[in-house]
Each structure stands twice: as C-alpha cells, then as structure tokens.
Protein backbone atom coordinates (compact mmCIF):
# COMPACT_ATOMS: atom_id res chain seq x y z
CA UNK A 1 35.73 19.93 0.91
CA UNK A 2 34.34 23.25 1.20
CA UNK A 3 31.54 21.93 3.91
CA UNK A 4 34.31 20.04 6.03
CA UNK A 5 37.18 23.35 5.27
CA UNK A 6 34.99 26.22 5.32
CA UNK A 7 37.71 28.91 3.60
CA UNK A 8 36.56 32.63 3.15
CA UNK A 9 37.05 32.51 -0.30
CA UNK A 10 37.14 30.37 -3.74
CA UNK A 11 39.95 31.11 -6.26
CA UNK A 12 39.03 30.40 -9.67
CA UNK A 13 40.94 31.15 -12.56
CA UNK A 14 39.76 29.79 -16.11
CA UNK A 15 35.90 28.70 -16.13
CA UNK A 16 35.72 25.95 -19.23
CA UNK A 17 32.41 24.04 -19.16
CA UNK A 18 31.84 21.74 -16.37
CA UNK A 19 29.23 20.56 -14.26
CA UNK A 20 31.35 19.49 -11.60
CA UNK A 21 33.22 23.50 -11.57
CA UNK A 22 29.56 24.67 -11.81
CA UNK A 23 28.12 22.79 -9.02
CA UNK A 24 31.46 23.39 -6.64
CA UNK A 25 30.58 27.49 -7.59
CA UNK A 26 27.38 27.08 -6.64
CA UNK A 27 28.19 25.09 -3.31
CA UNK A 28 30.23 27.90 -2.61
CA UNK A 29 27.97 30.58 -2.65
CA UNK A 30 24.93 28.60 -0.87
CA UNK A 31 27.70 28.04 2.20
CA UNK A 32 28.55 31.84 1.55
CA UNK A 33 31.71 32.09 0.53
CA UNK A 34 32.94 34.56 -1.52
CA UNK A 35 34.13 33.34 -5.45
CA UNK A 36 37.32 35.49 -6.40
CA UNK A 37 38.51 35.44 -10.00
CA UNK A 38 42.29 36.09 -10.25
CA UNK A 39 44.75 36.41 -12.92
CA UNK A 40 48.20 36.28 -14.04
CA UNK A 41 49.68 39.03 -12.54
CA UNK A 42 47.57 39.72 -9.38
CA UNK A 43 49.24 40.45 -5.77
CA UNK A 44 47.63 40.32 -3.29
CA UNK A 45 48.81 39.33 0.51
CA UNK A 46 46.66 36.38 2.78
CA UNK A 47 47.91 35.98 6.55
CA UNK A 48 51.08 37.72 5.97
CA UNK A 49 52.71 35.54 2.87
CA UNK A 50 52.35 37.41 0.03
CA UNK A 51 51.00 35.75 -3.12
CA UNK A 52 51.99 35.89 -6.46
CA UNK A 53 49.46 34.76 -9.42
CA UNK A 54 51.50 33.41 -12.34
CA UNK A 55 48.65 31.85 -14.54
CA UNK A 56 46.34 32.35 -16.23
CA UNK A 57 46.48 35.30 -18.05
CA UNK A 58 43.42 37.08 -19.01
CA UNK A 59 43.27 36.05 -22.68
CA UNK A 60 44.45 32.36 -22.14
CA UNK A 61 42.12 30.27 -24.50
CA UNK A 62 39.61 28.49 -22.85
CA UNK A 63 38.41 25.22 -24.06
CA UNK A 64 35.32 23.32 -24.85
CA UNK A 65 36.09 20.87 -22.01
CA UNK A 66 38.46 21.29 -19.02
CA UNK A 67 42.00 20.66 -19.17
CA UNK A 68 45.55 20.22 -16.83
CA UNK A 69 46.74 23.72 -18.04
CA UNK A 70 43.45 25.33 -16.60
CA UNK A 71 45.31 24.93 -13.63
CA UNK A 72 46.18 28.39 -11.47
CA UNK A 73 49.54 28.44 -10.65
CA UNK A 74 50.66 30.81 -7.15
CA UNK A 75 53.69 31.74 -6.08
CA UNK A 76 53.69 32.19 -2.34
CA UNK A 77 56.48 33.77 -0.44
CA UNK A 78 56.66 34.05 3.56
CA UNK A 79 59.77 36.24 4.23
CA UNK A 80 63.03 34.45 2.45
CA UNK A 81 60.75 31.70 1.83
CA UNK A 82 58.73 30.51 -1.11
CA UNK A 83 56.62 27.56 -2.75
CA UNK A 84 55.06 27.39 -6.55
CA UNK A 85 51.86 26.06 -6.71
CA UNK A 86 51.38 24.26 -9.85
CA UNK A 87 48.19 22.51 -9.81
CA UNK A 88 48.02 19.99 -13.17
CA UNK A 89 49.87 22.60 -15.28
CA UNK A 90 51.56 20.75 -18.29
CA UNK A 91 54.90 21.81 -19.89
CA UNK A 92 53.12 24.77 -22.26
CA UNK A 93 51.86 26.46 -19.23
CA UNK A 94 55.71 25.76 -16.95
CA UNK A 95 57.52 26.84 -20.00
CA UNK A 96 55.86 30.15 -20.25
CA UNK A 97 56.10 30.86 -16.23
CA UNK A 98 59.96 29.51 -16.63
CA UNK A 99 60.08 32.30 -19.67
CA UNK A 100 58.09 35.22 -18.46
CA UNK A 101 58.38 35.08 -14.11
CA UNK A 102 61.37 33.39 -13.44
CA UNK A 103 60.45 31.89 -10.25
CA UNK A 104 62.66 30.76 -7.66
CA UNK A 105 61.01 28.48 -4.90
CA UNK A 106 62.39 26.46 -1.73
CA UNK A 107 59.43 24.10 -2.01
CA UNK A 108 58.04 22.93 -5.44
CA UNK A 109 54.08 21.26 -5.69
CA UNK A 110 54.69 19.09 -8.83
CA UNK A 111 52.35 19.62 -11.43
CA UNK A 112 50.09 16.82 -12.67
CA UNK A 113 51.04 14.49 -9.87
CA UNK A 114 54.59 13.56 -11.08
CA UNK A 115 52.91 12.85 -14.98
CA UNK A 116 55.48 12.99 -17.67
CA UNK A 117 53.87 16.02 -19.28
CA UNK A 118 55.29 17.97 -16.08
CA UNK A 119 58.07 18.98 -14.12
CA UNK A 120 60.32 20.47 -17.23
CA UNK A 121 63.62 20.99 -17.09
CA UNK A 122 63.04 24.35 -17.87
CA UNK A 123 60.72 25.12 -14.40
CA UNK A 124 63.35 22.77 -12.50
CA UNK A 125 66.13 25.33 -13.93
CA UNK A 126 64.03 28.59 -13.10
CA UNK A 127 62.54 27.42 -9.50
CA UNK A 128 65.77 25.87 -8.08
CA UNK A 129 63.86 23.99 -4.93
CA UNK A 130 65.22 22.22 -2.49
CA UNK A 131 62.45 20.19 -1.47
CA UNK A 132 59.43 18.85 -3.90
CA UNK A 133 55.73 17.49 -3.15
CA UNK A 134 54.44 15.16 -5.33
CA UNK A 135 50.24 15.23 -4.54
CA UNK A 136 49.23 11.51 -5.78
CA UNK A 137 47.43 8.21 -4.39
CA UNK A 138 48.67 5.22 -3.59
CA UNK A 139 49.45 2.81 -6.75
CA UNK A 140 47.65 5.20 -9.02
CA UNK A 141 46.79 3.51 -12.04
CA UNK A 142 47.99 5.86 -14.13
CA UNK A 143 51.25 4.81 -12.81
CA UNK A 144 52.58 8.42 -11.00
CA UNK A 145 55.16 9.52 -10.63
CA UNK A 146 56.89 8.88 -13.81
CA UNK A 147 60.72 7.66 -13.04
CA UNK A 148 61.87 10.49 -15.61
CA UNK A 149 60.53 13.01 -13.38
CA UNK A 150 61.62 11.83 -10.31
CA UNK A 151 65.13 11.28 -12.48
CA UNK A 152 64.84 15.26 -13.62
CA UNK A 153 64.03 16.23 -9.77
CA UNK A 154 67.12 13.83 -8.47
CA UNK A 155 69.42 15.33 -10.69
CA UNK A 156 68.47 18.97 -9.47
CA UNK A 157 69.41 17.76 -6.26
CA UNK A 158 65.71 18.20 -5.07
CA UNK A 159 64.50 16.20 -1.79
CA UNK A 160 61.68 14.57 -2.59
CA UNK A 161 58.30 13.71 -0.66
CA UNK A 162 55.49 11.96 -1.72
CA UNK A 163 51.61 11.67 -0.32
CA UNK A 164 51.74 8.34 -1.79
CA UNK A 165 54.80 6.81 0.51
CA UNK A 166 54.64 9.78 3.42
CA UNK A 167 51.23 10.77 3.88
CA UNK A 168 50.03 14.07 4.19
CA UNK A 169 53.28 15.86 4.55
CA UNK A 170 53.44 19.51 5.53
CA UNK A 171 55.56 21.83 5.38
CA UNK A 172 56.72 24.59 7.10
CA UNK A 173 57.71 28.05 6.06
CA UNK A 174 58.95 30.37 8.60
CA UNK A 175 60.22 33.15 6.86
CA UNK A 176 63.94 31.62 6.84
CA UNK A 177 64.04 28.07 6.26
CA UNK A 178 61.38 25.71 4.89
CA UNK A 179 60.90 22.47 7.21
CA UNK A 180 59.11 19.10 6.33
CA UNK A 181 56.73 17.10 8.77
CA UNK A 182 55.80 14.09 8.62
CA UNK A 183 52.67 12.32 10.00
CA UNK A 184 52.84 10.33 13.12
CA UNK A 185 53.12 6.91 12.92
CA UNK A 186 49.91 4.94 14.05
C-alpha cells in the first residue's frame, strides 16, 4: 500500500509487538516517508479538514500482542461536515469516546467491520450519522456484518453502505452536505 499510495506521512498510534507493524515502519522510512505518532487529543489540520484524534491516549495499556482497540480513532470535520474514523475499535474504546468527546458525525466508518463487539448503542447515540460504511469482504468468514449491528444502525435511522455489496464507495464531504458515490457499473 504505501509503494502503490505513496502518502507523506504514517500515523501510528499504539506500537504493541508485531512484525508485520515493524516491517510496515520500516517500509515507510526506506520509501521516505515521515512516521508521526499522535495521540488522543491532538489537532492538527491536513488539506483544509481539520482532524480531531480521539484515541489513544498516552497512557492506554499496550499489550503483549496487538489488538482491535489499538485502533486510532479520527474525527475529521470539513466545514459543517464530519466522519469518525474507527478503525477495529471494540465497545471499551467507543464507550469511552461516547463518554469523554461526544462526537457527532454525518458519516460513520464502523468499527471492526460490522463485528458484534462494535457499533454500541452508546457511539450510535453520541455520533448521530446519517450515513454508515461498513469496510468488509465479500462472504467474510467470520460472517460480517452481524444482523444486530446492522439492526442497531437501522433503528438510528442510519443509511447504510457496504464494500461488500457496493464496492469501494466514496464519499463526499463538501463542507455542507455529505454525498455517497458509487462505482460504475462494468
């Protein structure tokens, strides 16, 4: 990914032991680009959206192996527009953003690819999105997403998409409204 993508920059958050994290670091700084720790509470602002780090903190435990909640999770907001980034974070690491940021979002990324041990009531009740993106492949075998999740994200009245049934969707935030796109047909 970072050969084919090129980005400026690498955000890391927690470092538990990993070969794989090790060797993507190290790819990193052989193609030169630039490995940025951040933290719960950084700012900073990246093509004029501003971006809002919500975990980890500093002092999070880190494990002897790697796990979902090791997962950085970004608010990013483009004018009246937002999305939360939750990577694989589990239901201790939503709860405590739910509890601490309160974050209100147009656009949620479901964390853990629609697993059961995501997508709380408690971050559906703080976020309040209209539209959701569930990241998964087609007929996982883990069996993603989990009907009570899409059940919890039906019942908030979210709009649904899924990379599983629609592709690659993107969407697009223009500082006012937040609009879906589809891939083409083939």
């Amino acid at each position: 990914m970072l050969k084919d993508f090129r980005p400026k920059e690498l955000w890391i958050g927690l470092l538990p032991p990993s070969r794989a994290l090790d060797s993507l670091i190290a790819e990193a700084h052989a193609l030169g680009i630039k490995v940025v720790r951040h933290w719960e509470g950084d700012k900073f602002e990246l093509g004029g959206a501003k971006v809002d780090v919500l975990f980890p903190p500093r002092d999070w435990p880190v494990g002897l192996e790697p796990k979902n909640n090791d997962s950085m999770v970004l608010h990013v907001s483009y004018g009246d527009t937002s999305v939360l980034l939750e990577g694989d974070a589990e239901k201790a690491v939503e709860r405590r953003i739910a509890s601490l940021h309160h974050p209100h979002a147009d656009l949620l990324k479901v964390g853990h690819h629609g697993s059961a041990t995501s997508t709380t009531p408690e971050i559906l009740a703080a976020v309040r999105p209209s539209y959701a993106v569930i990241s998964l492949g087609f007929r996982t075998s883990f069996g993603f997403p989990k009907p009570d999740v899409l059940a919890r994200l039906q019942i908030s009245g979210v709009h649904v998409y899924r990379t599983d049934l629609n592709g690659a969707v993107t969407f697009y935030l223009d500082g006012h409204n937040v609009t879906p796109s589809l891939p083409a047909l083939q």
